[in-house]
Structures are given as C-alpha cells and as structure tokens.
PDB file of N, CA and C in Angstrom:
ATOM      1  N   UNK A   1     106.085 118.071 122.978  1.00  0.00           N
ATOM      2  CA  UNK A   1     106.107 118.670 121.667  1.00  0.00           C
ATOM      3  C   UNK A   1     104.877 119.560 121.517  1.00  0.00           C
ATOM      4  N   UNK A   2     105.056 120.704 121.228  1.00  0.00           N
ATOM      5  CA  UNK A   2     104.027 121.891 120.885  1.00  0.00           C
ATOM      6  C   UNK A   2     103.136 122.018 119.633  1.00  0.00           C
ATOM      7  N   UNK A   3     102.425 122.233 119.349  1.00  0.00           N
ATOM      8  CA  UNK A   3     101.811 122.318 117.965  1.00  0.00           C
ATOM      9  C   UNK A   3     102.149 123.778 117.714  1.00  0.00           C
ATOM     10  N   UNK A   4     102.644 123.830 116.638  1.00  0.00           N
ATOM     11  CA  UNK A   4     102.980 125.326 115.867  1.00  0.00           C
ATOM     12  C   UNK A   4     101.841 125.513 114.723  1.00  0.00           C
ATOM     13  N   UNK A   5     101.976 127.039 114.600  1.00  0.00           N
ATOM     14  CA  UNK A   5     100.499 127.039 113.658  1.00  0.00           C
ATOM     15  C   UNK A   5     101.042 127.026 112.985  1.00  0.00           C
ATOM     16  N   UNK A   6     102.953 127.526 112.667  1.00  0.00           N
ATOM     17  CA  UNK A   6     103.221 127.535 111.151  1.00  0.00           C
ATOM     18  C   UNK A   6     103.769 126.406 111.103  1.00  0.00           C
ATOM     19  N   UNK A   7     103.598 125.031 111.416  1.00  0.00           N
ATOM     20  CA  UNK A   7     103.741 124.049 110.913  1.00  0.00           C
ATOM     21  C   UNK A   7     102.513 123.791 109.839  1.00  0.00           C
ATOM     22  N   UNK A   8     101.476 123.646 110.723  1.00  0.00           N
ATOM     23  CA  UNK A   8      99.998 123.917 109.868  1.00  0.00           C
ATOM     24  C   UNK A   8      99.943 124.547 108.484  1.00  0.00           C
ATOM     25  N   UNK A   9     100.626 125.585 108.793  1.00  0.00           N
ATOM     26  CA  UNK A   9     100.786 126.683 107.444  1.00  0.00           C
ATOM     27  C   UNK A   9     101.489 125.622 106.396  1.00  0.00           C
ATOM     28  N   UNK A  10     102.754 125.228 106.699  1.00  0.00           N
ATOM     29  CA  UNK A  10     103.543 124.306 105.576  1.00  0.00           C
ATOM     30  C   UNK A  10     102.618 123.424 105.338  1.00  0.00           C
ATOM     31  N   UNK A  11     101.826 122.624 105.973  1.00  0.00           N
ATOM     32  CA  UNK A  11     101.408 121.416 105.641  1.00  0.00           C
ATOM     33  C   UNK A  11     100.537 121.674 104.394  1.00  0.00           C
ATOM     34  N   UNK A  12      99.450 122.618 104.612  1.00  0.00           N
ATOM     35  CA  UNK A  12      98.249 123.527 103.759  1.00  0.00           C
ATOM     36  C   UNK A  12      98.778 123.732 103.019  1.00  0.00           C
ATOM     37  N   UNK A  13     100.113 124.718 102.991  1.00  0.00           N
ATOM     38  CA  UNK A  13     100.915 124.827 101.472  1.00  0.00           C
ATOM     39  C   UNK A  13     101.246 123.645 100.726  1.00  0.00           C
ATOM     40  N   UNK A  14     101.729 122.425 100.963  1.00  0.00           N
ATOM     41  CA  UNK A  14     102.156 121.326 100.402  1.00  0.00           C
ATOM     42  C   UNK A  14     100.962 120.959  99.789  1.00  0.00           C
ATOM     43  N   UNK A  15      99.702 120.764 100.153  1.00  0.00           N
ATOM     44  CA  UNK A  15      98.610 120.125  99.897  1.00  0.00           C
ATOM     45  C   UNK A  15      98.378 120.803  98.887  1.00  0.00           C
ATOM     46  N   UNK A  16      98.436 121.848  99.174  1.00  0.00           N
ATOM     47  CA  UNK A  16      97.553 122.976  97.983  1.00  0.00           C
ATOM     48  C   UNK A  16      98.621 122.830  96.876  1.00  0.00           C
ATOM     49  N   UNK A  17     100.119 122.876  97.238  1.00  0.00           N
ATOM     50  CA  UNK A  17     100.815 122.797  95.702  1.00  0.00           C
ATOM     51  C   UNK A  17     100.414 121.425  94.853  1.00  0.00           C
ATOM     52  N   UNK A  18     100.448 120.404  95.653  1.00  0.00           N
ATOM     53  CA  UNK A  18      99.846 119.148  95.133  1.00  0.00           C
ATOM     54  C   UNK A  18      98.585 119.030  94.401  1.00  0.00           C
ATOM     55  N   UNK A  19      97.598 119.263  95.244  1.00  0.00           N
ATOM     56  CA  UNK A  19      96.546 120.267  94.316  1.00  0.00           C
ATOM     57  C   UNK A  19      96.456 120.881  92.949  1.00  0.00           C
ATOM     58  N   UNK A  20      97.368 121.900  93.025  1.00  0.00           N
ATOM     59  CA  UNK A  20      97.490 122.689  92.194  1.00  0.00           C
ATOM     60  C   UNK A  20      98.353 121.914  90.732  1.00  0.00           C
ATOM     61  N   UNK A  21      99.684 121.013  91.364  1.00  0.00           N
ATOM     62  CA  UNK A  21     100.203 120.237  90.061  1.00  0.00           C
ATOM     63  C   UNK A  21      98.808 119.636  89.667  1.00  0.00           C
ATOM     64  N   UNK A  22      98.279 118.629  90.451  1.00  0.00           N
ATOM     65  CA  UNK A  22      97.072 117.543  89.726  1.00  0.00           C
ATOM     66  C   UNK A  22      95.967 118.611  89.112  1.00  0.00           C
ATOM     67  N   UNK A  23      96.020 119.826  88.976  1.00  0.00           N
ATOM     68  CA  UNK A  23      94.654 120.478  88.420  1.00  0.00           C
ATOM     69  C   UNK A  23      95.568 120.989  86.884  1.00  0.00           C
ATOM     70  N   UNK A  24      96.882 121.129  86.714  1.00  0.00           N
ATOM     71  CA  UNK A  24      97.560 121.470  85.676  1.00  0.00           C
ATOM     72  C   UNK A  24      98.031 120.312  85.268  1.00  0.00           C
ATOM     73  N   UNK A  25      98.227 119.074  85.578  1.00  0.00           N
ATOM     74  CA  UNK A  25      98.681 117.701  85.203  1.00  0.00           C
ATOM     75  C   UNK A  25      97.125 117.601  83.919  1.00  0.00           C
ATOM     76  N   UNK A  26      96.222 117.375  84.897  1.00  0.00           N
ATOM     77  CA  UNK A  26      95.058 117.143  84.079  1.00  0.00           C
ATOM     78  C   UNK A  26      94.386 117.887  83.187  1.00  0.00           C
ATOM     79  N   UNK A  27      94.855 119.691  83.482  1.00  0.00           N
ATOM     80  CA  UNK A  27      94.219 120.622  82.613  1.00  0.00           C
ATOM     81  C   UNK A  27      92.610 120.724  83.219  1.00  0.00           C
ATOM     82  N   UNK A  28      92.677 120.575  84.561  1.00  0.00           N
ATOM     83  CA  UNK A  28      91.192 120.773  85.158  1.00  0.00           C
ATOM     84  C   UNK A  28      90.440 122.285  85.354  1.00  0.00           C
ATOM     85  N   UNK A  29      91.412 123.030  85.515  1.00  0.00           N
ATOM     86  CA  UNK A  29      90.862 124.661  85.349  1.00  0.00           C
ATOM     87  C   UNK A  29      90.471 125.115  84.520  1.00  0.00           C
ATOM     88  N   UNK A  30      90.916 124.159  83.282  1.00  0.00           N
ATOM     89  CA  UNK A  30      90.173 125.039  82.118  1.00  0.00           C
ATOM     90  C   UNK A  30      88.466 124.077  81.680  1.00  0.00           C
ATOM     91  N   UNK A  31      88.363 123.208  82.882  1.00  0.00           N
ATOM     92  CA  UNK A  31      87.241 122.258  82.472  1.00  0.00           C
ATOM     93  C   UNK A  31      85.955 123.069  83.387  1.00  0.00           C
ATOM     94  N   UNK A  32      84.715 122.537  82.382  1.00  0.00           N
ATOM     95  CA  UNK A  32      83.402 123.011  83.191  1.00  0.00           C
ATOM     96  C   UNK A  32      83.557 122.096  84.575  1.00  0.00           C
ATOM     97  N   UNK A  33      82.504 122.494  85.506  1.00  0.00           N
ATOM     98  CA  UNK A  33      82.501 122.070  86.547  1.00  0.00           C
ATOM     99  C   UNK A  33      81.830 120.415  86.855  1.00  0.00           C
ATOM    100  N   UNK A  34      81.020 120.110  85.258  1.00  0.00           N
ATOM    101  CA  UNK A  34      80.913 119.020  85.518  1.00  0.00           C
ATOM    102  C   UNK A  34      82.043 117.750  84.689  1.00  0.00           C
ATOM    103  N   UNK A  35      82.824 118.869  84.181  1.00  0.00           N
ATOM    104  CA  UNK A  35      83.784 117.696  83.538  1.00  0.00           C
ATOM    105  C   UNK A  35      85.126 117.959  84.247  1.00  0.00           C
ATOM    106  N   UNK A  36      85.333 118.858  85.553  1.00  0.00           N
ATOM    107  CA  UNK A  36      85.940 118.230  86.435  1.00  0.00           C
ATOM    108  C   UNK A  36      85.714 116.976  87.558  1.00  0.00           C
ATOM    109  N   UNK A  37      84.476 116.954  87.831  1.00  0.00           N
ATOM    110  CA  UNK A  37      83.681 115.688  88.651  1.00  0.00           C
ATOM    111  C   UNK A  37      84.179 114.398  87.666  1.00  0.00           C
ATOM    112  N   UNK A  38      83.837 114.527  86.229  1.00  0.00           N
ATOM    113  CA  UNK A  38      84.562 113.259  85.791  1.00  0.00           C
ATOM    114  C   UNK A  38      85.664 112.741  85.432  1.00  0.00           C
ATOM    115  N   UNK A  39      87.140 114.318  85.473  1.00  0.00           N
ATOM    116  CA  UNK A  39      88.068 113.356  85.490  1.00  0.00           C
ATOM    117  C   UNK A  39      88.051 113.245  86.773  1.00  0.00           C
ATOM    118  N   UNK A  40      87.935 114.065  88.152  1.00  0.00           N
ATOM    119  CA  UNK A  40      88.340 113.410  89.337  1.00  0.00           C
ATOM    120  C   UNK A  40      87.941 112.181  89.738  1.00  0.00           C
ATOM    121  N   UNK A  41      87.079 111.998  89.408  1.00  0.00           N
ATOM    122  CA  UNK A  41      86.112 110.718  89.400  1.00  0.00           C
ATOM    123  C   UNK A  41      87.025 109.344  88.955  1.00  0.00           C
ATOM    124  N   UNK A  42      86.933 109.658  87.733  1.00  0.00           N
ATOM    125  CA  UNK A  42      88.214 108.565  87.122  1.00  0.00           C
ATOM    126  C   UNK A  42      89.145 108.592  87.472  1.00  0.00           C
ATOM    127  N   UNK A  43      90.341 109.581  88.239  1.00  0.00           N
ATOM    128  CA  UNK A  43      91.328 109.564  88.425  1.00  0.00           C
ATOM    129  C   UNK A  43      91.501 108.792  90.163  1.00  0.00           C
ATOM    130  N   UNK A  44      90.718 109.574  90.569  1.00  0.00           N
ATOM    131  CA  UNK A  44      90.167 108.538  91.913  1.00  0.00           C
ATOM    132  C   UNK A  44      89.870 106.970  91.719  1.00  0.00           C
ATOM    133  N   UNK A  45      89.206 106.629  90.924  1.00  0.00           N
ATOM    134  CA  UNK A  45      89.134 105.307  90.732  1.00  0.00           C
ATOM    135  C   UNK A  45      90.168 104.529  90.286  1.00  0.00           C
ATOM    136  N   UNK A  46      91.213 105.384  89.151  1.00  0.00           N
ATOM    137  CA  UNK A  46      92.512 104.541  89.310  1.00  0.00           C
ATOM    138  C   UNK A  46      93.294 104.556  90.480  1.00  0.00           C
ATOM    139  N   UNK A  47      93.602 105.703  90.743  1.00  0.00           N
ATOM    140  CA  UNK A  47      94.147 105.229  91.520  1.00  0.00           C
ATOM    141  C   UNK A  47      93.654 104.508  93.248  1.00  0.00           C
ATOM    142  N   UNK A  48      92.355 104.208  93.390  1.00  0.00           N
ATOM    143  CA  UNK A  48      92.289 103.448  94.174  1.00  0.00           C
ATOM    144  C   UNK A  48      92.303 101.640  93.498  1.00  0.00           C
ATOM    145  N   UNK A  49      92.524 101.745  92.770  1.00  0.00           N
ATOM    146  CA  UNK A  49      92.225 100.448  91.735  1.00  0.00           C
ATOM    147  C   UNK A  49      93.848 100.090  91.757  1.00  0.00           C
ATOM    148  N   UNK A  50      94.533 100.832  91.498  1.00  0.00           N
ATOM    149  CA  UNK A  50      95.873 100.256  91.578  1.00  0.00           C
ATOM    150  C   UNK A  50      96.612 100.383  93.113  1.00  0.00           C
ATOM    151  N   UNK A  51      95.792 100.795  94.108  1.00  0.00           N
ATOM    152  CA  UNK A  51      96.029 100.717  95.447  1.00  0.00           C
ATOM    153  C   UNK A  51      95.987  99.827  96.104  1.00  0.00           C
ATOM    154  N   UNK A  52      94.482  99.142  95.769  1.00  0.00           N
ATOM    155  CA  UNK A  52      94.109  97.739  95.747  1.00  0.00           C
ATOM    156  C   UNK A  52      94.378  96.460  95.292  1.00  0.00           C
ATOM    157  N   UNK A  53      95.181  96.985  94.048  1.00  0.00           N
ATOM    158  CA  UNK A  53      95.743  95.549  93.257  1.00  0.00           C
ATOM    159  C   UNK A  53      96.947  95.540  94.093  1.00  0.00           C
ATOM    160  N   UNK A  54      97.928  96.453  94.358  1.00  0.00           N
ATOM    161  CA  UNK A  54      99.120  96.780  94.905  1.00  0.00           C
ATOM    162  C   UNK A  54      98.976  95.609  96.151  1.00  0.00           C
ATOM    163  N   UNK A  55      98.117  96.271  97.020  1.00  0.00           N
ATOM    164  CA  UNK A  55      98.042  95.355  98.536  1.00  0.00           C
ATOM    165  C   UNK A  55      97.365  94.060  98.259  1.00  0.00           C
ATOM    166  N   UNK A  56      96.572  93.647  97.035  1.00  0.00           N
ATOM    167  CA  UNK A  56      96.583  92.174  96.850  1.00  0.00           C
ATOM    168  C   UNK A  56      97.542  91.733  96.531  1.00  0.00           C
ATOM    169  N   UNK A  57      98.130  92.101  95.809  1.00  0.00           N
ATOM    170  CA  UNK A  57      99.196  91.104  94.453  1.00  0.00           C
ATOM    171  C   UNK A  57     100.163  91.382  95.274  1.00  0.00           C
ATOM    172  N   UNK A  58     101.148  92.616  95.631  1.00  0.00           N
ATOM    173  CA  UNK A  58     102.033  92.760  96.073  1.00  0.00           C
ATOM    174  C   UNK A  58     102.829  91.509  97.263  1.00  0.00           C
ATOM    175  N   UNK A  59     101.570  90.735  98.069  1.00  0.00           N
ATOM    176  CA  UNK A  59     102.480  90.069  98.847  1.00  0.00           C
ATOM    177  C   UNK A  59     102.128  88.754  98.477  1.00  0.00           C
ATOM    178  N   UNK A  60     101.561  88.380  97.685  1.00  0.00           N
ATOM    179  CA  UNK A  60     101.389  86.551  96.830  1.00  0.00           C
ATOM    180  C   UNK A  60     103.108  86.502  95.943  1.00  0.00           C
ATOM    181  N   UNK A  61     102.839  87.629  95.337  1.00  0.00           N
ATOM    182  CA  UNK A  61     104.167  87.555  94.541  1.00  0.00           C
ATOM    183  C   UNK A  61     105.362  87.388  95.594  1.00  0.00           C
ATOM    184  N   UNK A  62     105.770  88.384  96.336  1.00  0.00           N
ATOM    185  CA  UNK A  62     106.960  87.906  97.233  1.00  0.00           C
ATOM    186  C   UNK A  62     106.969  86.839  97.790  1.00  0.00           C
ATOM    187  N   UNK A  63     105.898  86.618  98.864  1.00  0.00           N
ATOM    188  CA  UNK A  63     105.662  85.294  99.437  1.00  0.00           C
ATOM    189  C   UNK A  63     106.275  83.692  98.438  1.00  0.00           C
ATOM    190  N   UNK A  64     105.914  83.982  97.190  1.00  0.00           N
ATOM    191  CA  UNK A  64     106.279  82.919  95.562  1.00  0.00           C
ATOM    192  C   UNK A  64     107.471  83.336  96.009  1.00  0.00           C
ATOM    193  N   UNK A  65     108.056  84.579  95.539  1.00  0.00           N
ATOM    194  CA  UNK A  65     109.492  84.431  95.199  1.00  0.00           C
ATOM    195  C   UNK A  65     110.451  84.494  96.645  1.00  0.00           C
ATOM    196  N   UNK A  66     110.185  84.571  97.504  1.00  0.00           N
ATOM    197  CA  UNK A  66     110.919  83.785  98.829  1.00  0.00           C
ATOM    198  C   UNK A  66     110.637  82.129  98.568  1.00  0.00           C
ATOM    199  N   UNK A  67     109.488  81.877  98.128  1.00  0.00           N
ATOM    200  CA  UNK A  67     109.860  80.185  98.754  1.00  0.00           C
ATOM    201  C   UNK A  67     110.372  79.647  97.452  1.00  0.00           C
ATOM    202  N   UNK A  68     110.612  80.592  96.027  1.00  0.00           N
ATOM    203  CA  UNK A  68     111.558  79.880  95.078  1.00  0.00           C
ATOM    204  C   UNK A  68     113.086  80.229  95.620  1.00  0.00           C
ATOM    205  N   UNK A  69     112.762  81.410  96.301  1.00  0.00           N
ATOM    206  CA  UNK A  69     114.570  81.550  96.442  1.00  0.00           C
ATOM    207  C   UNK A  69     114.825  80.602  97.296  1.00  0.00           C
ATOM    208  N   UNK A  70     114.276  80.683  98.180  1.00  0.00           N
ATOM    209  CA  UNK A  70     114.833  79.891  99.465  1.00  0.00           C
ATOM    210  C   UNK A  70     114.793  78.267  99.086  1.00  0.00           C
ATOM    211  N   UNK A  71     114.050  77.220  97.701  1.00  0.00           N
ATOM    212  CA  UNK A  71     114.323  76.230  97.076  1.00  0.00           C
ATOM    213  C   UNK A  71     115.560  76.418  96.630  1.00  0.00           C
ATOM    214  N   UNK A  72     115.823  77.552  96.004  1.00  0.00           N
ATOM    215  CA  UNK A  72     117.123  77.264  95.407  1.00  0.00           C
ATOM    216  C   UNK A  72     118.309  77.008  96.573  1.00  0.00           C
ATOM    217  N   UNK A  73     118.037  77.373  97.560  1.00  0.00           N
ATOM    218  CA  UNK A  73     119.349  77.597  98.751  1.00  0.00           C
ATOM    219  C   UNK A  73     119.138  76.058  99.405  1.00  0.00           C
ATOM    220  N   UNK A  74     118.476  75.294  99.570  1.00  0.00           N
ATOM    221  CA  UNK A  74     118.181  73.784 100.115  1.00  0.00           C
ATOM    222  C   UNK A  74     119.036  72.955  98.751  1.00  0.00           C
TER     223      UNK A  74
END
C-alpha cells in the first residue's frame, strides 16, 4: 500500500472542517485570544472528564448487568 499525498490532503480537510464546526459551535472567532484559551481549556477538560468516567463506569456497569442477567437465566 502506497501513501498518497491526496489522501493527506482529505485527512487535513476533515480536521480543519472539525475545527472549524467547534470554533462556530462555541462562537470562538469572535473571542479575544485569551478567552479562547478558556473555553478550549474547559471544553478539553470536559471532555476528557467524560472520557474518563466513560472507561471507568462503562465496564462495572455491564460486568453488574451480565451477572444479573445471567442470575436470571440459572
């Protein structure tokens, strides 16, 4: 398999449209430069905060609800 540069090209475009929604989601272009640092700031922190709860909680809970299902089937 070859590396294409205009694969590269799509990828950069995707990023940048993504980019570009989260800077109009938040209304960040029209912010000074230090009150973009604080929503990115905050927005970074949620969502690593719910990244983290995700991969804690996410498998206690299933793990529970397999060994209630699987009570009910005994």
């Amino acid at each position: 398999m070859t590396f294409q540069p205009t694969s590269m090209k799509r990828v950069k475009a995707f990023f940048y449209r993504i980019y570009m929604a989260y800077l109009f989601i938040f209304c960040c272009i029209d912010l000074e430069p230090w009150e973009q640092v604080v929503i990115h700031t905050f927005s970074t922190t949620v969502v690593t905060m719910v990244a983290f709860t995700a991969y804690v909680f996410i498998p206690i809970h299933l793990r529970l609800a397999f060994q209630f299902f699987l009570q009910l089937l005994k």
